[in-house]
PDB file of N, CA and C in Angstrom:
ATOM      1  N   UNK A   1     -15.887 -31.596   3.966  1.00  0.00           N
ATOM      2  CA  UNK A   1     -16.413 -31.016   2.758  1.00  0.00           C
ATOM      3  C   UNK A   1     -15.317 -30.226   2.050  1.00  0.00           C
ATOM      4  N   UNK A   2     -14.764 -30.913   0.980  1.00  0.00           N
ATOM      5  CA  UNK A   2     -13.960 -29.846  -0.246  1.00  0.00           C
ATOM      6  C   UNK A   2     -14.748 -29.093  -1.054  1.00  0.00           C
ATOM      7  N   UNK A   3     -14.481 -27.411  -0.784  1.00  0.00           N
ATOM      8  CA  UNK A   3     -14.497 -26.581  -1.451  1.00  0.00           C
ATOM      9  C   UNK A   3     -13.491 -26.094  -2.547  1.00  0.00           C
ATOM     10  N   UNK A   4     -14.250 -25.448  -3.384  1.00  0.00           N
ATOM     11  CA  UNK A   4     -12.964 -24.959  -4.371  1.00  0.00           C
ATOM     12  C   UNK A   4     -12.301 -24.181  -4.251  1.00  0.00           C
ATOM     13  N   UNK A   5     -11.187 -23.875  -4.872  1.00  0.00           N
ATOM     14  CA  UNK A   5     -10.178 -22.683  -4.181  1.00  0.00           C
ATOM     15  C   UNK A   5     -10.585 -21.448  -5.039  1.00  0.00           C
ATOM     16  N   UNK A   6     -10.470 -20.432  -4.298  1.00  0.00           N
ATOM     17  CA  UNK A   6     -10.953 -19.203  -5.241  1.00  0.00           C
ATOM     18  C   UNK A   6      -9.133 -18.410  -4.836  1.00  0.00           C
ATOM     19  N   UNK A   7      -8.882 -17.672  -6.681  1.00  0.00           N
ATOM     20  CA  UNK A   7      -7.437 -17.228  -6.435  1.00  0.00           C
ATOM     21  C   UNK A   7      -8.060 -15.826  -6.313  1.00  0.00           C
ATOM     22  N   UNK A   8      -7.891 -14.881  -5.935  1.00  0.00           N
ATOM     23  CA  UNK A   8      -8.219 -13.520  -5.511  1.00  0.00           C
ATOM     24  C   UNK A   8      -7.176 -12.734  -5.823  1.00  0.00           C
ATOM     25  N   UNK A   9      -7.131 -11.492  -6.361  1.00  0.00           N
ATOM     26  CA  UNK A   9      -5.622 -10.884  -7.393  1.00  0.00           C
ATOM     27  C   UNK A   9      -5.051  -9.926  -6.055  1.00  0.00           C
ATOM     28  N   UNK A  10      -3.812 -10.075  -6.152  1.00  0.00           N
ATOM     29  CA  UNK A  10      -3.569  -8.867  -4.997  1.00  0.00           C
ATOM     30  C   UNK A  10      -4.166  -6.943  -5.230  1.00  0.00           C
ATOM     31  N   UNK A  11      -4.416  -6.513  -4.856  1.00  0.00           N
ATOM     32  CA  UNK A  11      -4.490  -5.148  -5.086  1.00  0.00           C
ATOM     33  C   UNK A  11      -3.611  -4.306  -4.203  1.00  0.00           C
ATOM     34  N   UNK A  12      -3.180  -4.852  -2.946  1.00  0.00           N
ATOM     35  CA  UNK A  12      -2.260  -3.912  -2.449  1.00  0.00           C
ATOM     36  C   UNK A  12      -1.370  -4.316  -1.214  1.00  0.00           C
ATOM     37  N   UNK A  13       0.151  -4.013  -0.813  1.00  0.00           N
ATOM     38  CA  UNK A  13       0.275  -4.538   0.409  1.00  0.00           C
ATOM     39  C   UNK A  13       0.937  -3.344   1.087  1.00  0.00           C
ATOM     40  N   UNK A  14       1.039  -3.493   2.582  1.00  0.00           N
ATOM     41  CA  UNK A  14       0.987  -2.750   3.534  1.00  0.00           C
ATOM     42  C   UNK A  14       2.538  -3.143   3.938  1.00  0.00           C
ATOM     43  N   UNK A  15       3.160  -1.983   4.073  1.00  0.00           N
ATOM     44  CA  UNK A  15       4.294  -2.006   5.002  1.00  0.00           C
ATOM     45  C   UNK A  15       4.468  -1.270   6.190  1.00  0.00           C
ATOM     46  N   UNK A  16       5.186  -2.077   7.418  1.00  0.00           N
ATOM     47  CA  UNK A  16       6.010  -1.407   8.490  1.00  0.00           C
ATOM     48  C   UNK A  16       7.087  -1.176   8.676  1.00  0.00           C
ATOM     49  N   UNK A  17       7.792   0.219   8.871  1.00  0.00           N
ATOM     50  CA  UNK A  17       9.075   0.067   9.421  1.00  0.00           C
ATOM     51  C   UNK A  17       9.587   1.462   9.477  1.00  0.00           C
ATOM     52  N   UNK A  18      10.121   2.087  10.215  1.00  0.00           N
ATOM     53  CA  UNK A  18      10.497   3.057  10.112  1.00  0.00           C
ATOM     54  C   UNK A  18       9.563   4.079  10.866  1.00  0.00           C
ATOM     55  N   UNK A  19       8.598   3.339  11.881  1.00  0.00           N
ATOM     56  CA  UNK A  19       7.921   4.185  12.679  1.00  0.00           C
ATOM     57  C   UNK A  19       6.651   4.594  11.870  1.00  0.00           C
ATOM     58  N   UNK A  20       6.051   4.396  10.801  1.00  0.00           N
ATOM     59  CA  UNK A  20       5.368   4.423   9.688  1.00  0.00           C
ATOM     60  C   UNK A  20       4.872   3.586   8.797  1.00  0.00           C
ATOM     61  N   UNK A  21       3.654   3.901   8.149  1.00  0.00           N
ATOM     62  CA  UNK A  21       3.510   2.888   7.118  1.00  0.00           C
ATOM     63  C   UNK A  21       3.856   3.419   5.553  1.00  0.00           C
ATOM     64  N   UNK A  22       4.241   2.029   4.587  1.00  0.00           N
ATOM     65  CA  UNK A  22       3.728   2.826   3.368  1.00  0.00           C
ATOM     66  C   UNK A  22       3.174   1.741   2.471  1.00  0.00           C
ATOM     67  N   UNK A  23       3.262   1.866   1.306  1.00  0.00           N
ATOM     68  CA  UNK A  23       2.119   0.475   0.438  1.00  0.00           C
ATOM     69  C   UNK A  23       2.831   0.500  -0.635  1.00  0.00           C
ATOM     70  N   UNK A  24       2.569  -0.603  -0.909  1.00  0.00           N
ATOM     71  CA  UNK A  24       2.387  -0.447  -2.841  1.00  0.00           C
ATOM     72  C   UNK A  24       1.407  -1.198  -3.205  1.00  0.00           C
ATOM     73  N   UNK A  25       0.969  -0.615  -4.524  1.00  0.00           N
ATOM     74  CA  UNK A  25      -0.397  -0.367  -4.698  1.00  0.00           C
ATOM     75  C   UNK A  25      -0.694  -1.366  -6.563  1.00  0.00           C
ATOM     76  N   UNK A  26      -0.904  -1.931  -6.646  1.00  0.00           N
ATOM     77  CA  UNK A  26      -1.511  -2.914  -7.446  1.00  0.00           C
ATOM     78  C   UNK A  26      -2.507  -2.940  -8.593  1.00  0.00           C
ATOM     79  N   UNK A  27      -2.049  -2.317  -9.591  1.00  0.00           N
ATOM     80  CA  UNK A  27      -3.904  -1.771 -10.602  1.00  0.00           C
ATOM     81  C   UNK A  27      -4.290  -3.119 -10.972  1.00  0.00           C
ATOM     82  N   UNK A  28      -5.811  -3.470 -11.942  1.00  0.00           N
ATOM     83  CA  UNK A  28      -6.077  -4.648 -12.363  1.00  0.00           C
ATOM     84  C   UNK A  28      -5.000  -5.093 -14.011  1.00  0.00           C
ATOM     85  N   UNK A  29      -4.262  -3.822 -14.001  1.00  0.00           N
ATOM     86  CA  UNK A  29      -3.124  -4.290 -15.357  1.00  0.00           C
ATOM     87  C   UNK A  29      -2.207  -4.955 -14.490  1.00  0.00           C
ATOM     88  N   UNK A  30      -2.234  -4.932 -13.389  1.00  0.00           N
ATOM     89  CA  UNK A  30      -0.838  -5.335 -12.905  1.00  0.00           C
ATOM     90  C   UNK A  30       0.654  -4.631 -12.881  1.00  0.00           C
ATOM     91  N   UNK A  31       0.321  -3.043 -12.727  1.00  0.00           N
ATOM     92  CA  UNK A  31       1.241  -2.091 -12.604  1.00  0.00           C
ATOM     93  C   UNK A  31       1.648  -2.183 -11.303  1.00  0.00           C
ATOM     94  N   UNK A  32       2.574  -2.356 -10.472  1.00  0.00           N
ATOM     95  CA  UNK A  32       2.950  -1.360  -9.310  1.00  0.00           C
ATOM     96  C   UNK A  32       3.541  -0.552  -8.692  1.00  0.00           C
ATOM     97  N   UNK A  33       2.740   0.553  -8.059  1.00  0.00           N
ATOM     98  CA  UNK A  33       3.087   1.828  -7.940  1.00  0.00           C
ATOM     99  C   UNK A  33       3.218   1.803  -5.784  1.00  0.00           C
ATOM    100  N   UNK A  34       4.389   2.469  -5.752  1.00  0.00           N
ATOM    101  CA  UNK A  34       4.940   2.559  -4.272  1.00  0.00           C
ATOM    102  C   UNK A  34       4.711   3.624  -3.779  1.00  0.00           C
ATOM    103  N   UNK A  35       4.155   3.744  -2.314  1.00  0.00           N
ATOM    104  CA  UNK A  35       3.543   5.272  -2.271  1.00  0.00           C
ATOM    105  C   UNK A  35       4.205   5.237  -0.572  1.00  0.00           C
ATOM    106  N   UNK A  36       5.147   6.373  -0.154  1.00  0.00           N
ATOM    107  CA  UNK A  36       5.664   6.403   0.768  1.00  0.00           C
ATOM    108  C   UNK A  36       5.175   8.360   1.509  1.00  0.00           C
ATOM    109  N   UNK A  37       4.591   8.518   2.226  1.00  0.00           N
ATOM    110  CA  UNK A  37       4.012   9.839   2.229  1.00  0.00           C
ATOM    111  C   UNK A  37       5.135  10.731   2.750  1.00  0.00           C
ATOM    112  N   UNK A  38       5.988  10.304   3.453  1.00  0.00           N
ATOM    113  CA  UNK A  38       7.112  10.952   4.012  1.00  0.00           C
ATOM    114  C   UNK A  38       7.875  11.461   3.067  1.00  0.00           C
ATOM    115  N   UNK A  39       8.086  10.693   1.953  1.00  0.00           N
ATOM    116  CA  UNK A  39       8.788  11.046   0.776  1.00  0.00           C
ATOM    117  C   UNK A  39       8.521  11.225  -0.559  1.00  0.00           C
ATOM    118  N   UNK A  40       7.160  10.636  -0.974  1.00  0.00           N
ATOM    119  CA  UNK A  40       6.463  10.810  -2.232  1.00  0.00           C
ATOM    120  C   UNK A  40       5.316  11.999  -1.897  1.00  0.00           C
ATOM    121  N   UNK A  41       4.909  12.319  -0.727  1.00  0.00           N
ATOM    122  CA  UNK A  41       4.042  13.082  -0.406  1.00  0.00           C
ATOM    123  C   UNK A  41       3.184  12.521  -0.911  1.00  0.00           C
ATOM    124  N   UNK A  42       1.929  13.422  -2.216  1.00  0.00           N
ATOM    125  CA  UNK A  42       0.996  12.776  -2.677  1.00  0.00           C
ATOM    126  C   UNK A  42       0.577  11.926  -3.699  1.00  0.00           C
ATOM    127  N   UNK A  43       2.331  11.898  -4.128  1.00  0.00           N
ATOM    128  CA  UNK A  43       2.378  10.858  -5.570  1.00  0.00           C
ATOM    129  C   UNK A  43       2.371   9.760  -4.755  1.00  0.00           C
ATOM    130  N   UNK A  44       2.541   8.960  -6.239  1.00  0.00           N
ATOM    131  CA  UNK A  44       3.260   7.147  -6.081  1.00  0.00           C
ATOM    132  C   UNK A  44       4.332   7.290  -7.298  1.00  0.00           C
ATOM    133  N   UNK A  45       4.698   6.155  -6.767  1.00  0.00           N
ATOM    134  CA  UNK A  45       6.051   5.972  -8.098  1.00  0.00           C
ATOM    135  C   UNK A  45       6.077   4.863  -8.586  1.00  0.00           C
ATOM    136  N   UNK A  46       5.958   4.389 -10.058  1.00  0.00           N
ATOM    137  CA  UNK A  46       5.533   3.388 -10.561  1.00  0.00           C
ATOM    138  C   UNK A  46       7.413   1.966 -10.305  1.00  0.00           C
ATOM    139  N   UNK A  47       6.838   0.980  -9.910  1.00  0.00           N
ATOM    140  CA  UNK A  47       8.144   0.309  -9.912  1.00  0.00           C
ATOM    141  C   UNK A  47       8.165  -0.625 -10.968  1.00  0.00           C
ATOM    142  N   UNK A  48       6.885  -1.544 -11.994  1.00  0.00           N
ATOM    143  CA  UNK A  48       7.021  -1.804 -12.823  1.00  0.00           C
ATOM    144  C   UNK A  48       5.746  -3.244 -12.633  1.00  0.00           C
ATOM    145  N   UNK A  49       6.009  -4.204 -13.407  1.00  0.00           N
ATOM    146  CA  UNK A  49       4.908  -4.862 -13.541  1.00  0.00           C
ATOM    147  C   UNK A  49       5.291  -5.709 -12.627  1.00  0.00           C
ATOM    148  N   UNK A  50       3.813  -6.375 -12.069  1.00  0.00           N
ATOM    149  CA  UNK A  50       4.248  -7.101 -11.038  1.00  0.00           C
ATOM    150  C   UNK A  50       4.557  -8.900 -11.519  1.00  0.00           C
ATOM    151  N   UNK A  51       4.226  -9.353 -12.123  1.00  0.00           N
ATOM    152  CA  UNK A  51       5.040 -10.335 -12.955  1.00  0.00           C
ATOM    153  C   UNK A  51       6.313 -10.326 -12.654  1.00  0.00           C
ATOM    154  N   UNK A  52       7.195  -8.999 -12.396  1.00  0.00           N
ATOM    155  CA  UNK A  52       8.550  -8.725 -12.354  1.00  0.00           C
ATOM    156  C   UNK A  52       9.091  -9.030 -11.435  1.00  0.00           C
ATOM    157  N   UNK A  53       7.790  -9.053 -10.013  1.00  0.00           N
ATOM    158  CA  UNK A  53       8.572  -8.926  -8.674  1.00  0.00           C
ATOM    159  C   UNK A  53       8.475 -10.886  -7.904  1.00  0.00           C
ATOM    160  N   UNK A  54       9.634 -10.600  -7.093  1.00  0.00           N
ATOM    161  CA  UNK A  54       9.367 -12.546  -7.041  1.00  0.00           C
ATOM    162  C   UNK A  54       9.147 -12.085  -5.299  1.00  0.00           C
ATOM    163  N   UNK A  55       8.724 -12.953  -4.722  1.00  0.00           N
ATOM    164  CA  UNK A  55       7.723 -13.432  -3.862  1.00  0.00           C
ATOM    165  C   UNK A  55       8.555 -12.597  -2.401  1.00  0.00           C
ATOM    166  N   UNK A  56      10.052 -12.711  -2.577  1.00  0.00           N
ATOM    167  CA  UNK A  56      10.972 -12.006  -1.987  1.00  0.00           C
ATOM    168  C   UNK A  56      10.671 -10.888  -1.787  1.00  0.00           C
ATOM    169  N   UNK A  57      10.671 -10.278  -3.166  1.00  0.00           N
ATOM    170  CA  UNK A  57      10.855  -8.469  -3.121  1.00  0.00           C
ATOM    171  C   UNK A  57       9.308  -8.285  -2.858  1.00  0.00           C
ATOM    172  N   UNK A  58       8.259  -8.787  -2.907  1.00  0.00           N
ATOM    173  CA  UNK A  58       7.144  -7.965  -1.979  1.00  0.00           C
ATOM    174  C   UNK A  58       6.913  -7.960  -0.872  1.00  0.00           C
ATOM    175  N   UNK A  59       7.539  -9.248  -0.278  1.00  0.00           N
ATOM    176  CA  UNK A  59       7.597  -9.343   1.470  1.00  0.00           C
ATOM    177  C   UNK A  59       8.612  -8.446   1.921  1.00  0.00           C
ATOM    178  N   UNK A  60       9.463  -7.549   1.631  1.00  0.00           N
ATOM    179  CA  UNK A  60       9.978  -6.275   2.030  1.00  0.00           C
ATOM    180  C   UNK A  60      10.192  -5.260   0.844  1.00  0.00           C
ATOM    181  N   UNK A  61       9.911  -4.442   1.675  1.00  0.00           N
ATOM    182  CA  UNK A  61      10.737  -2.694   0.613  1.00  0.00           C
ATOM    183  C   UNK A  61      12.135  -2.567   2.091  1.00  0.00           C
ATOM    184  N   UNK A  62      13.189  -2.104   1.290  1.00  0.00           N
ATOM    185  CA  UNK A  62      14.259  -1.650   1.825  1.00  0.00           C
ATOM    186  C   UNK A  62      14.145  -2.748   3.408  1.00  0.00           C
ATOM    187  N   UNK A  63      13.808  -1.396   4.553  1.00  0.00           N
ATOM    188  CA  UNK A  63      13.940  -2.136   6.238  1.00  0.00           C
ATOM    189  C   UNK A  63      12.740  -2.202   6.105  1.00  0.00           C
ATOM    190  N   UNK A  64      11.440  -2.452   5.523  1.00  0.00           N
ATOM    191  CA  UNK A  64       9.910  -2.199   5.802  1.00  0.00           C
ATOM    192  C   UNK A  64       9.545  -3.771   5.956  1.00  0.00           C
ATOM    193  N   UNK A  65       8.877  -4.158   6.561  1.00  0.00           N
ATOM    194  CA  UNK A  65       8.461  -5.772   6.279  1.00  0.00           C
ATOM    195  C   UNK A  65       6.609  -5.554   5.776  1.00  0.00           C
ATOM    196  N   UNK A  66       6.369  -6.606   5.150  1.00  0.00           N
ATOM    197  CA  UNK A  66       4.826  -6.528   4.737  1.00  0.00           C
ATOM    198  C   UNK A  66       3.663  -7.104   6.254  1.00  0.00           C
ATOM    199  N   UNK A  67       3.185  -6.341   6.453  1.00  0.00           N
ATOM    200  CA  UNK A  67       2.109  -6.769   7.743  1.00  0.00           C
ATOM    201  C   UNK A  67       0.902  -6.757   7.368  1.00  0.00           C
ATOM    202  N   UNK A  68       0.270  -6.690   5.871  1.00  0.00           N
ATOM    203  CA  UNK A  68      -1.059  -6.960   5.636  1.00  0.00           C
ATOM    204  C   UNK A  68      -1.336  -7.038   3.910  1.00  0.00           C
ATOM    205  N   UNK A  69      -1.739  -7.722   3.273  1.00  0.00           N
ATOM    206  CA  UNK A  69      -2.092  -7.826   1.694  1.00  0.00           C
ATOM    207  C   UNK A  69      -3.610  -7.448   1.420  1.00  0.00           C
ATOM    208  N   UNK A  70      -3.927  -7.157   0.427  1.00  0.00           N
ATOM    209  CA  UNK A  70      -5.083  -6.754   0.098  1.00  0.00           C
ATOM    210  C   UNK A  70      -5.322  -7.498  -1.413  1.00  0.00           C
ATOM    211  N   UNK A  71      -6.875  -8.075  -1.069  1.00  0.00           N
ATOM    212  CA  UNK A  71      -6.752  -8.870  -1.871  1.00  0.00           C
ATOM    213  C   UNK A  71      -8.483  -8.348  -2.358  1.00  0.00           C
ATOM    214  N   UNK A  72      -8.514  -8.837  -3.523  1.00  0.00           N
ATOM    215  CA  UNK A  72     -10.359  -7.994  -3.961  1.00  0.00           C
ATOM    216  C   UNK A  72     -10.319  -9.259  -5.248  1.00  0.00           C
ATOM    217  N   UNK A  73     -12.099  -9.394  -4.962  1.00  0.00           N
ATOM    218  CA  UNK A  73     -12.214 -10.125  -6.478  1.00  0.00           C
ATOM    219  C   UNK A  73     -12.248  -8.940  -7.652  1.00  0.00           C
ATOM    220  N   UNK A  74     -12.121  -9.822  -8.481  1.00  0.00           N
ATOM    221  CA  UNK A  74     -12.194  -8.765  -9.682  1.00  0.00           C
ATOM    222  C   UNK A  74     -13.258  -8.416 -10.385  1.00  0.00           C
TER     223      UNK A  74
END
C-alpha cells in the first residue's frame, strides 16, 4: 500500500558535544536562532534564515554533531 508523503517543517535540532547539549531553534518564518546555555545563558542568537543553511551546516555547529530534529506540522 502507497501512501503519500507528508513534508513536515523542521522546528528544531538538537546538538551533542562538549559534554552538553545545545539547539537551534527554527520559527514558522524560517528564522534561526542558536541557543547554547553555557554561553548564551537565557538568550538565543539569531544566525539567519534557514534557506541560508545547506544540509552540511545543520548536521554540525562547531565540534557538536546533530542527535535529534524536531519536526511539527504546521
Amino acid at each position: 500500500m502507497n501512501s503519500p508523503s507528508t513534508m513536515l517543517p523542521v522546528h528544531g535540532i538538537i546538538y551533542l558535544g562538549g559534554f552538553h547539549f545545545t539547539a537551534r531553534l527554527i520559527t514558522p518564518g524560517k528564522k534561526v536562532w542558536y541557543h547554547d546555555g553555557q554561553i548564551t545563558g537565557k538568550h538565543v542568537e539569531y544566525e539567519g534564515n534557514l534557506d541560508e543553511f545547506s544540509e552540511k551546516n545543520l548536521y554540525k555547529y562547531d565540534d557538536k554533531i546533530a542527535v535529534a530534529v524536531i519536526y511539527a506540522k504546521k
